[in-house]
Protein backbone atom coordinates (compact mmCIF):
# COMPACT_ATOMS: atom_id res chain seq x y z
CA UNK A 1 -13.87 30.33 -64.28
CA UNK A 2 -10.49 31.43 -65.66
CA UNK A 3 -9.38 29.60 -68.89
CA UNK A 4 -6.45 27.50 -69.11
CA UNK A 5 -6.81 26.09 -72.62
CA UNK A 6 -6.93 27.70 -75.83
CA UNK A 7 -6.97 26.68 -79.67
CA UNK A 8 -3.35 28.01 -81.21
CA UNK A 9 -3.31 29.61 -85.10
CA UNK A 10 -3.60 26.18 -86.42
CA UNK A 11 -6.18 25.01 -84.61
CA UNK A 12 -4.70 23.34 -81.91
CA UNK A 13 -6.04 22.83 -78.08
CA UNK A 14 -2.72 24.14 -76.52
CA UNK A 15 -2.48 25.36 -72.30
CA UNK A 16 -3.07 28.94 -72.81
CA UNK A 17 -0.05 31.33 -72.96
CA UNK A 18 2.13 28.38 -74.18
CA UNK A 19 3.03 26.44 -77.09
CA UNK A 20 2.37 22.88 -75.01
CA UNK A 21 -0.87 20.95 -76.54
CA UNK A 22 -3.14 19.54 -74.55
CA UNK A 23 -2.65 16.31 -76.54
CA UNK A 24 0.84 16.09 -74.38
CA UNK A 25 -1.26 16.75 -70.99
CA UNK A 26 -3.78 14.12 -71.99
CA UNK A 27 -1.60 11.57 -72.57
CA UNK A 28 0.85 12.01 -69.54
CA UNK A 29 -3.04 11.44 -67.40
CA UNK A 30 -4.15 9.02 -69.12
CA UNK A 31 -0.83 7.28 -68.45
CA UNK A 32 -1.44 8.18 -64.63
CA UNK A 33 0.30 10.37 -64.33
CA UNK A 34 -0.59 12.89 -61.13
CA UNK A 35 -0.82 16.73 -61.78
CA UNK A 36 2.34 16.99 -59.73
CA UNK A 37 4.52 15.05 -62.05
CA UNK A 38 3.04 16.60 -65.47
CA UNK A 39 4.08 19.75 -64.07
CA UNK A 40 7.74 18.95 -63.36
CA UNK A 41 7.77 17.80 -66.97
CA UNK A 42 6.41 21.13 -68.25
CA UNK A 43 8.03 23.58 -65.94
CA UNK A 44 6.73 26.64 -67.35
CA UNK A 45 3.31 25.74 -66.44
CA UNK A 46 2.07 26.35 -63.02
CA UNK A 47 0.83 23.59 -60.90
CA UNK A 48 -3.07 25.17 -60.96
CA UNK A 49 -2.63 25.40 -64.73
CA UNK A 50 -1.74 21.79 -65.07
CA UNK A 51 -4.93 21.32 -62.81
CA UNK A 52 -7.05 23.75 -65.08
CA UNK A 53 -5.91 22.03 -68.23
CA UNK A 54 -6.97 18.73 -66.85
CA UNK A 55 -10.39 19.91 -65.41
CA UNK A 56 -10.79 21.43 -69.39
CA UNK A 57 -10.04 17.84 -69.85
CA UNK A 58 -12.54 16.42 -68.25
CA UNK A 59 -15.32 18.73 -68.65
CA UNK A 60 -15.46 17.62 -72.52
CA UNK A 61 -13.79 14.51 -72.73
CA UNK A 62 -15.37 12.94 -75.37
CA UNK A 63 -14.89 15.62 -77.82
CA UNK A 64 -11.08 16.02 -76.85
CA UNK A 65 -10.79 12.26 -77.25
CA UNK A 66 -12.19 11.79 -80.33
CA UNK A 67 -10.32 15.02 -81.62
CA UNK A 68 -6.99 13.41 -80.84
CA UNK A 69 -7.88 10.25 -81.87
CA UNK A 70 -8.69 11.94 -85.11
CA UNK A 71 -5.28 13.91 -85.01
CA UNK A 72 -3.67 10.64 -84.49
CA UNK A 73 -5.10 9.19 -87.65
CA UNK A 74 -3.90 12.17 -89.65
CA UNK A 75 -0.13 12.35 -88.14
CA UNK A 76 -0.38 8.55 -89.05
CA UNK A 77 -1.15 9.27 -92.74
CA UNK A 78 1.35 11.83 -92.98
CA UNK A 79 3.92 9.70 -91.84
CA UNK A 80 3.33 6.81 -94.34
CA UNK A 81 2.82 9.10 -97.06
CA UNK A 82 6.54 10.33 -96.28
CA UNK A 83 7.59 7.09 -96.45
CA UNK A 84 5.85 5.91 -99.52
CA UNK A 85 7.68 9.40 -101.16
CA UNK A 86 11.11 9.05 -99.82
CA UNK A 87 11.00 5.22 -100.45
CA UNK A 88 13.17 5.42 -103.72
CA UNK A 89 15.74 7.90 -101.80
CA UNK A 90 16.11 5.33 -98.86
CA UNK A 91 16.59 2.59 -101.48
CA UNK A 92 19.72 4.43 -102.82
CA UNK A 93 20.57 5.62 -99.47
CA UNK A 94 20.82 2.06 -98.51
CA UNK A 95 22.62 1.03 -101.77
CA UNK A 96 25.47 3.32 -101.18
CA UNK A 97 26.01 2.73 -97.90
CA UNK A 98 26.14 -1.28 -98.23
CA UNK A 99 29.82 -2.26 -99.04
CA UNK A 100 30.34 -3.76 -102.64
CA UNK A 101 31.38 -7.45 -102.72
């Protein structure tokens, strides 16, 4: 069986031979998405690609969901950890843009 998904440089599941995750995949099929209409969204990919990427899918589901569920935690932390650091600069950035009365 050919394979149509592949872990990039940083560890990533990505469609193999692109830079698209199969994070984005997962979520347009889990949204119902059909293979049809994921593959008009990623043009580059070929319809049997799409197809491969979502049989990869569901052959190991449970790891790939807990994976990006994990993922999501971390992109989550990352975020608020932004904001806690930039919170002073959007304090002034918010001061100096509110007109003085």
């Amino acid at each position: 069986m050919q394979a149509y998904v592949e872990r990039n440089g940083k560890g990533t599941l990505t469609v193999k031979g692109s830079r698209i995750t199969l994070g984005s995949i997962v979520k347009l099929y889990r949204e119902g998405e059909s293979a049809e209409t994921i593959r008009e969204a990623y043009s580059t990919l070929s319809l049997p690609v799409v197809y491969g990427a979502i049989a990869y899918y569901l052959e190991n589901q449970v790891e790939i969901d807990n994976e990006l569920v994990s993922e999501g935690k971390k992109m989550e932390r990352l975020r608020q950890d932004g904001a806690d650091r930039n919170q002073d600069l959007r304090s002034r950035l918010l001061a100096a843009k509110t007109p003085a009365r």
